[in-house]
N, C-alpha and C. Protein backbone atom coordinates (compact mmCIF):
# COMPACT_ATOMS: atom_id res chain seq x y z
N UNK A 1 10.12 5.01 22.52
CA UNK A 1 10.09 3.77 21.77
C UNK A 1 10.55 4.03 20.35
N UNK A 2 11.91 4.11 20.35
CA UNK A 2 11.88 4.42 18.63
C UNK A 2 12.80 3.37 18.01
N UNK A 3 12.49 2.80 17.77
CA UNK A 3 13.36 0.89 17.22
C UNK A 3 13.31 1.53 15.81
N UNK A 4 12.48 2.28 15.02
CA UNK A 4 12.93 2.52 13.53
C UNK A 4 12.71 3.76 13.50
N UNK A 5 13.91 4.43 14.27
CA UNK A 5 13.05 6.10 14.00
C UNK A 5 13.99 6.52 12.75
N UNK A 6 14.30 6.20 11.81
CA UNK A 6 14.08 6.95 10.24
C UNK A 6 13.80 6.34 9.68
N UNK A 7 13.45 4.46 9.75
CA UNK A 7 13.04 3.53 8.81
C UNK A 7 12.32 4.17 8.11
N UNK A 8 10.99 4.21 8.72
CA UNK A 8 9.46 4.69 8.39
C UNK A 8 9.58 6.16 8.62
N UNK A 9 10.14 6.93 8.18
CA UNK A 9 9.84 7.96 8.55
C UNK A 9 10.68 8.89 6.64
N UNK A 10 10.71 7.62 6.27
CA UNK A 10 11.11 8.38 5.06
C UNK A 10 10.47 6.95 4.15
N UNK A 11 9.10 6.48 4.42
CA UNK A 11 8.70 6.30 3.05
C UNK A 11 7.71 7.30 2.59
N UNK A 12 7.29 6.92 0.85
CA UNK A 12 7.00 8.20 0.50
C UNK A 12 5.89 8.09 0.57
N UNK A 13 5.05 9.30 0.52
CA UNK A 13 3.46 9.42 0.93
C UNK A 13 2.73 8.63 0.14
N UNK A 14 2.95 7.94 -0.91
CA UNK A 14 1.73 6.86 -1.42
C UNK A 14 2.04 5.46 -1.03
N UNK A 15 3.31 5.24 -0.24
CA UNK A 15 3.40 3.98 0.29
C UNK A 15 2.40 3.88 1.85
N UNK A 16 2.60 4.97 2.29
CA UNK A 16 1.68 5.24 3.53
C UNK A 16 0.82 5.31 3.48
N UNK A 17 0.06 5.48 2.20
CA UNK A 17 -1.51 5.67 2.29
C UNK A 17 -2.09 4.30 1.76
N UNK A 18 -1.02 3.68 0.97
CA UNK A 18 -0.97 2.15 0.87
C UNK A 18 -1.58 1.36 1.93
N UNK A 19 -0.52 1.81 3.00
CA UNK A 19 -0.40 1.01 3.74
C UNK A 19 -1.94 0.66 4.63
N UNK A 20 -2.30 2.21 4.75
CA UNK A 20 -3.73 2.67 5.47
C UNK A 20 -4.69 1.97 5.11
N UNK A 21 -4.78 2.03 3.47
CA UNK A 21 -5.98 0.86 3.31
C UNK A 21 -5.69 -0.49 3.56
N UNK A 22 -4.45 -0.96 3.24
CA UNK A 22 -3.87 -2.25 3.35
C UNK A 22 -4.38 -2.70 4.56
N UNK A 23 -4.06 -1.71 5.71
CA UNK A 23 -4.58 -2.00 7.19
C UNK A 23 -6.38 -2.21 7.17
N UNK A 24 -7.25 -0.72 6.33
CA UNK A 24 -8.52 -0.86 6.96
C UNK A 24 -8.89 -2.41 5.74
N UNK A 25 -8.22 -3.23 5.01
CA UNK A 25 -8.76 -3.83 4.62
C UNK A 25 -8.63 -5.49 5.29
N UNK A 26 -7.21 -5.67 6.22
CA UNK A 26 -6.97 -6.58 6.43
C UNK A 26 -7.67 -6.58 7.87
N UNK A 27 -6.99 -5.76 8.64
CA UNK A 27 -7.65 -6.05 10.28
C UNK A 27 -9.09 -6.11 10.62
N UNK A 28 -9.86 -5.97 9.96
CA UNK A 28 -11.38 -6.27 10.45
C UNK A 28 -11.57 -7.66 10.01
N UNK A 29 -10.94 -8.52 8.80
CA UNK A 29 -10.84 -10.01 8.43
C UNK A 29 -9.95 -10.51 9.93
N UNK A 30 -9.05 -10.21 10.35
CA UNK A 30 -8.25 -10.46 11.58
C UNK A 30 -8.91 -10.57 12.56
N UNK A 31 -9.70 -9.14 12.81
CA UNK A 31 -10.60 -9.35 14.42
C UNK A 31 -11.32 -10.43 14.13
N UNK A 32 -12.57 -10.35 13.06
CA UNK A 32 -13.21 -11.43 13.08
C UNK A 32 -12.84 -12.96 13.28
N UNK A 33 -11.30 -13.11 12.85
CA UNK A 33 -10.92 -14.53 13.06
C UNK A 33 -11.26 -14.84 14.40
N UNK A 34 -10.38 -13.65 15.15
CA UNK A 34 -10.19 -14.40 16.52
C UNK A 34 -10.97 -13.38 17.71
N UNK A 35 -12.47 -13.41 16.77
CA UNK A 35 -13.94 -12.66 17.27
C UNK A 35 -13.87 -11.65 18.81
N UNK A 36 -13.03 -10.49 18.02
CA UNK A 36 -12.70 -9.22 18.80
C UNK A 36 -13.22 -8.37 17.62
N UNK A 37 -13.50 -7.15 18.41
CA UNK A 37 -14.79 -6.20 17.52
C UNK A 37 -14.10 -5.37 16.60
N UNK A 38 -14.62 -5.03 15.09
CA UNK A 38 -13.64 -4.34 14.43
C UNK A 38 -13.32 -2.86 14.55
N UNK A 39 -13.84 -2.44 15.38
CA UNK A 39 -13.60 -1.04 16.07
C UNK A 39 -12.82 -0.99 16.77
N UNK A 40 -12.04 -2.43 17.67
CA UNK A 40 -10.90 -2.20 18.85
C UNK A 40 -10.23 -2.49 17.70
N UNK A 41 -10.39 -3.54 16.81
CA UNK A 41 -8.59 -3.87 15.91
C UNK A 41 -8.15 -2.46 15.26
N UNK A 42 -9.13 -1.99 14.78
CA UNK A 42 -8.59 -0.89 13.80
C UNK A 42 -7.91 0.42 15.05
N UNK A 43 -8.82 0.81 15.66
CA UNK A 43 -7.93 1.37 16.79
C UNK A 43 -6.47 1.11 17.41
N UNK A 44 -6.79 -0.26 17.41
CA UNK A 44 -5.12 -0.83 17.82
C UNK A 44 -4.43 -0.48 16.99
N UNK A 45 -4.66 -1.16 15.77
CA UNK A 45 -4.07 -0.62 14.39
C UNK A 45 -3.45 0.81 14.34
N UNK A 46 -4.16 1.79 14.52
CA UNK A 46 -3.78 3.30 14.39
C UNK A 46 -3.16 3.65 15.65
N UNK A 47 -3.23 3.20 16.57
CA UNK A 47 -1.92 3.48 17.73
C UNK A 47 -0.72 2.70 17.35
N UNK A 48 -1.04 1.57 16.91
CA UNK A 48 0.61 1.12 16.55
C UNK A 48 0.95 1.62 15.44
N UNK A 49 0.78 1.83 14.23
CA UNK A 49 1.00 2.65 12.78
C UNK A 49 1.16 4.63 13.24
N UNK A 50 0.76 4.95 14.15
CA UNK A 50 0.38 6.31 14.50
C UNK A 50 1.72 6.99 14.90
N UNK A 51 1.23 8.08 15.29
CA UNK A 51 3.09 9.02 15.78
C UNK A 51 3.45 8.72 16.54
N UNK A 52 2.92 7.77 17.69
CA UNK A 52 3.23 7.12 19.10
C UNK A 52 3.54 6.34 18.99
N UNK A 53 3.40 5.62 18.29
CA UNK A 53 3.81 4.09 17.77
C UNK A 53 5.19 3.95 17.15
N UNK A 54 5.37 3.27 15.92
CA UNK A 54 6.24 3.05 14.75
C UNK A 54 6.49 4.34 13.88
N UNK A 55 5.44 5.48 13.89
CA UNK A 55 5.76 6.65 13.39
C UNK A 55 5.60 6.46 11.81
N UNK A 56 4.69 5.30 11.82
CA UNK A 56 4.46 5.13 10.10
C UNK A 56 3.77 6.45 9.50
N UNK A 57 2.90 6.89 10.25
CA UNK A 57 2.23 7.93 10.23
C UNK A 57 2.46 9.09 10.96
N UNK A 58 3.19 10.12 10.36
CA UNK A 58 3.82 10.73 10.90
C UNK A 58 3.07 11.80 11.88
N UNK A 59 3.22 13.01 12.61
CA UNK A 59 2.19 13.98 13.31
C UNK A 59 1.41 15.08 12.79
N UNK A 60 2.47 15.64 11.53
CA UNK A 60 2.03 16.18 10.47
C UNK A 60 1.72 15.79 9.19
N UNK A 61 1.06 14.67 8.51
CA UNK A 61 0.66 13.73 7.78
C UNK A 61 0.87 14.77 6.05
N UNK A 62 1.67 14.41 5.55
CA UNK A 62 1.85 15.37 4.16
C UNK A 62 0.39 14.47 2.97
N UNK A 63 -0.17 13.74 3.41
CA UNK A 63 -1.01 12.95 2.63
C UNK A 63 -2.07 13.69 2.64
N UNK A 64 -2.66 14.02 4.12
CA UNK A 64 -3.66 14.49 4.59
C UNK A 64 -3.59 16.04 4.10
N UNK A 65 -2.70 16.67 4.20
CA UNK A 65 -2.48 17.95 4.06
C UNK A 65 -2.99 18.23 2.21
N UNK A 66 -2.51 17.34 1.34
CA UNK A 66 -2.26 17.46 0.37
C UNK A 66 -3.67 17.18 -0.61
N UNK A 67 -4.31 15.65 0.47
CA UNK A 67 -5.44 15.72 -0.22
C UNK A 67 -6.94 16.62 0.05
N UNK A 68 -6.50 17.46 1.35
CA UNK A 68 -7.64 18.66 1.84
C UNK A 68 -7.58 19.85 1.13
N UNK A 69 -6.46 20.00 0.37
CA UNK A 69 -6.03 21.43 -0.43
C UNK A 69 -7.23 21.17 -1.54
């Protein structure tokens, strides 16, 4: 499935981590609209944003790496 395989795969690591909260802040307002639990949206969420997905998030995450150092 790769419909944008270098779109997202070259933004830069603070747009991605943007994006992460952007997500944990919007999709639990979302499930609740249309009263699905906020543990499946956000899950959904991270399979479609994830390396299987859209590849927003890449497999080796330079965010993650950078903020564990």
């Amino acid at each position: 499935m790769d419909l944008f395989p270098h779109f997202f795969q070259e933004f830069p690591p603070l747009a991605r981590m943007a994006l992460g909260f952007f997500l944990i802040l919007v999709v639990p307002m979302l499930c609740r609209r249309i009263s699905l639990p906020v543990v499946v949206g956000l899950l959904a969420a991270g399979i479609v944003v994830g390396p299987y997905g859209l590849k927003i998030i890449p497999q080796n995450p330079v965010v993650a790496n950078f903020l564990a150092e």
